[in-house]
Protein backbone atom coordinates (compact mmCIF):
# COMPACT_ATOMS: atom_id res chain seq x y z
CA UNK A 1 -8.59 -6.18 -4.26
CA UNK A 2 -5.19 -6.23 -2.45
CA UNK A 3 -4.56 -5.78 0.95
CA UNK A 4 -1.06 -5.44 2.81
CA UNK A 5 -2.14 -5.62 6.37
CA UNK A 6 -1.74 -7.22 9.51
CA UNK A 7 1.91 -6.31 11.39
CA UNK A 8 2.05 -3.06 10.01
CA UNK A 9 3.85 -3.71 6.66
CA UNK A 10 4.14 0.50 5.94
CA UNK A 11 7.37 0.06 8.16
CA UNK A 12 8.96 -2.22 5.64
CA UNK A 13 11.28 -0.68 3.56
CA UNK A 14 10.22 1.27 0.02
CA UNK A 15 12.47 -1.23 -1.93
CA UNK A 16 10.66 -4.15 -0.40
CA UNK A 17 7.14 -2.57 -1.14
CA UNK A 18 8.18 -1.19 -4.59
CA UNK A 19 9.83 -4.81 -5.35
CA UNK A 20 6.60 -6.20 -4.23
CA UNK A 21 3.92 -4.50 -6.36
CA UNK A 22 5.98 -5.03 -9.35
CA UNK A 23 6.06 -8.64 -8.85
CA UNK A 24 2.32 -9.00 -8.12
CA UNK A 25 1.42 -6.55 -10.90
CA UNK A 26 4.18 -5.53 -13.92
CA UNK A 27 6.22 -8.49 -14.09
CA UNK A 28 5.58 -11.06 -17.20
CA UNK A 29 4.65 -13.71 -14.56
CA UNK A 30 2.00 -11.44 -12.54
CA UNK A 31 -0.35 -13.02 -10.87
CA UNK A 32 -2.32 -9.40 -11.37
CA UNK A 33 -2.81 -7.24 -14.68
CA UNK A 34 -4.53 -4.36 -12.12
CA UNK A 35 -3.09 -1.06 -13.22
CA UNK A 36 -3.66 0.32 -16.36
CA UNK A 37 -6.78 -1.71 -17.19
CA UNK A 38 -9.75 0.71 -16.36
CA UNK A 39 -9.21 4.26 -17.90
CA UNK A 40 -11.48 5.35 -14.86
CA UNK A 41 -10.55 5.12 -11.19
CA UNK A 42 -13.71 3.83 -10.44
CA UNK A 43 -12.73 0.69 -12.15
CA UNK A 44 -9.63 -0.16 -11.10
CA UNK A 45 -9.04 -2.64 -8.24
CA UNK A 46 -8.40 -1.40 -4.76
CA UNK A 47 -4.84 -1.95 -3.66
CA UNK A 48 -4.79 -0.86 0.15
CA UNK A 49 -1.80 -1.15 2.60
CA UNK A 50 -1.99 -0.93 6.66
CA UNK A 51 -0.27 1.59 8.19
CA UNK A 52 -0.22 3.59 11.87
CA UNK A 53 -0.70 7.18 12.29
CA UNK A 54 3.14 8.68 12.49
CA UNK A 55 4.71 6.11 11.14
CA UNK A 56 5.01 8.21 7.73
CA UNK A 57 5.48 10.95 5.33
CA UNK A 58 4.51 12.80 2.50
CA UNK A 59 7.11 11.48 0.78
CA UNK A 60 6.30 7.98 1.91
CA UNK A 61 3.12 8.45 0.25
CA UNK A 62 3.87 9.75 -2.42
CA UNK A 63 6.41 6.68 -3.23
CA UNK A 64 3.91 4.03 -2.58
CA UNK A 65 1.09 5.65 -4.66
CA UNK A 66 3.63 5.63 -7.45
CA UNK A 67 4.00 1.51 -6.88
CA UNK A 68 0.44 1.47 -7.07
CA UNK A 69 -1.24 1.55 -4.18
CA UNK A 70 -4.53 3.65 -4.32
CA UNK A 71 -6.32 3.32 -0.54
CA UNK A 72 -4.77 3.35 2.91
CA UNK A 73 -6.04 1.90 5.93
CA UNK A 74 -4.86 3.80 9.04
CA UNK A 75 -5.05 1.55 12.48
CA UNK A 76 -5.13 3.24 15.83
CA UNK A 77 -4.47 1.17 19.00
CA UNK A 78 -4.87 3.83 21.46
CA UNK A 79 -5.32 7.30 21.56
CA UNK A 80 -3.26 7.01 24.75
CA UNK A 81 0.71 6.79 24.34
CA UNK A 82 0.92 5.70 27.77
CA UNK A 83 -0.89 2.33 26.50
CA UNK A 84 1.29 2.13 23.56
């Protein structure tokens, strides 16, 4: 597994993310060989990034499930903005 937590890393840019996952998974010196191994999703290795409720789109995740990412973890603080 891969996990992109901790200080909300969904607000980093889609270049940064994209630029990212290819390093850690298509480039010749990846430290991972994750996608593409297992024909069935059940296989393949959970790749999960951290992200807060409102802080993206459809579009957003459509982009990073393209990069690779299959699971993401959605953190709430509060369910009161005046905390926030």
């Amino acid at each position: 597994s891969i996990y992109f937590g901790g200080g909300t890393p969904s607000l980093a840019p889609l270049s940064t993310l994209r630029d990212i996952m290819h390093a850690l998974l298509h480039s010749e010196s990846a430290p991972f060989q994750l996608i593409g191994i297992a024909d069935d999703q059940n296989e393949r290795a959970e790749i999960t990034i951290e992200m807060d409720p409102g802080t993206f789109d459809k579009q957003f995740l459509i982009s990073i499930k393209d990069f690779g990412f299959n699971r993401i973890s959605l953190g709430v603080q509060s369910f009161d903005d005046n905390i926030l």
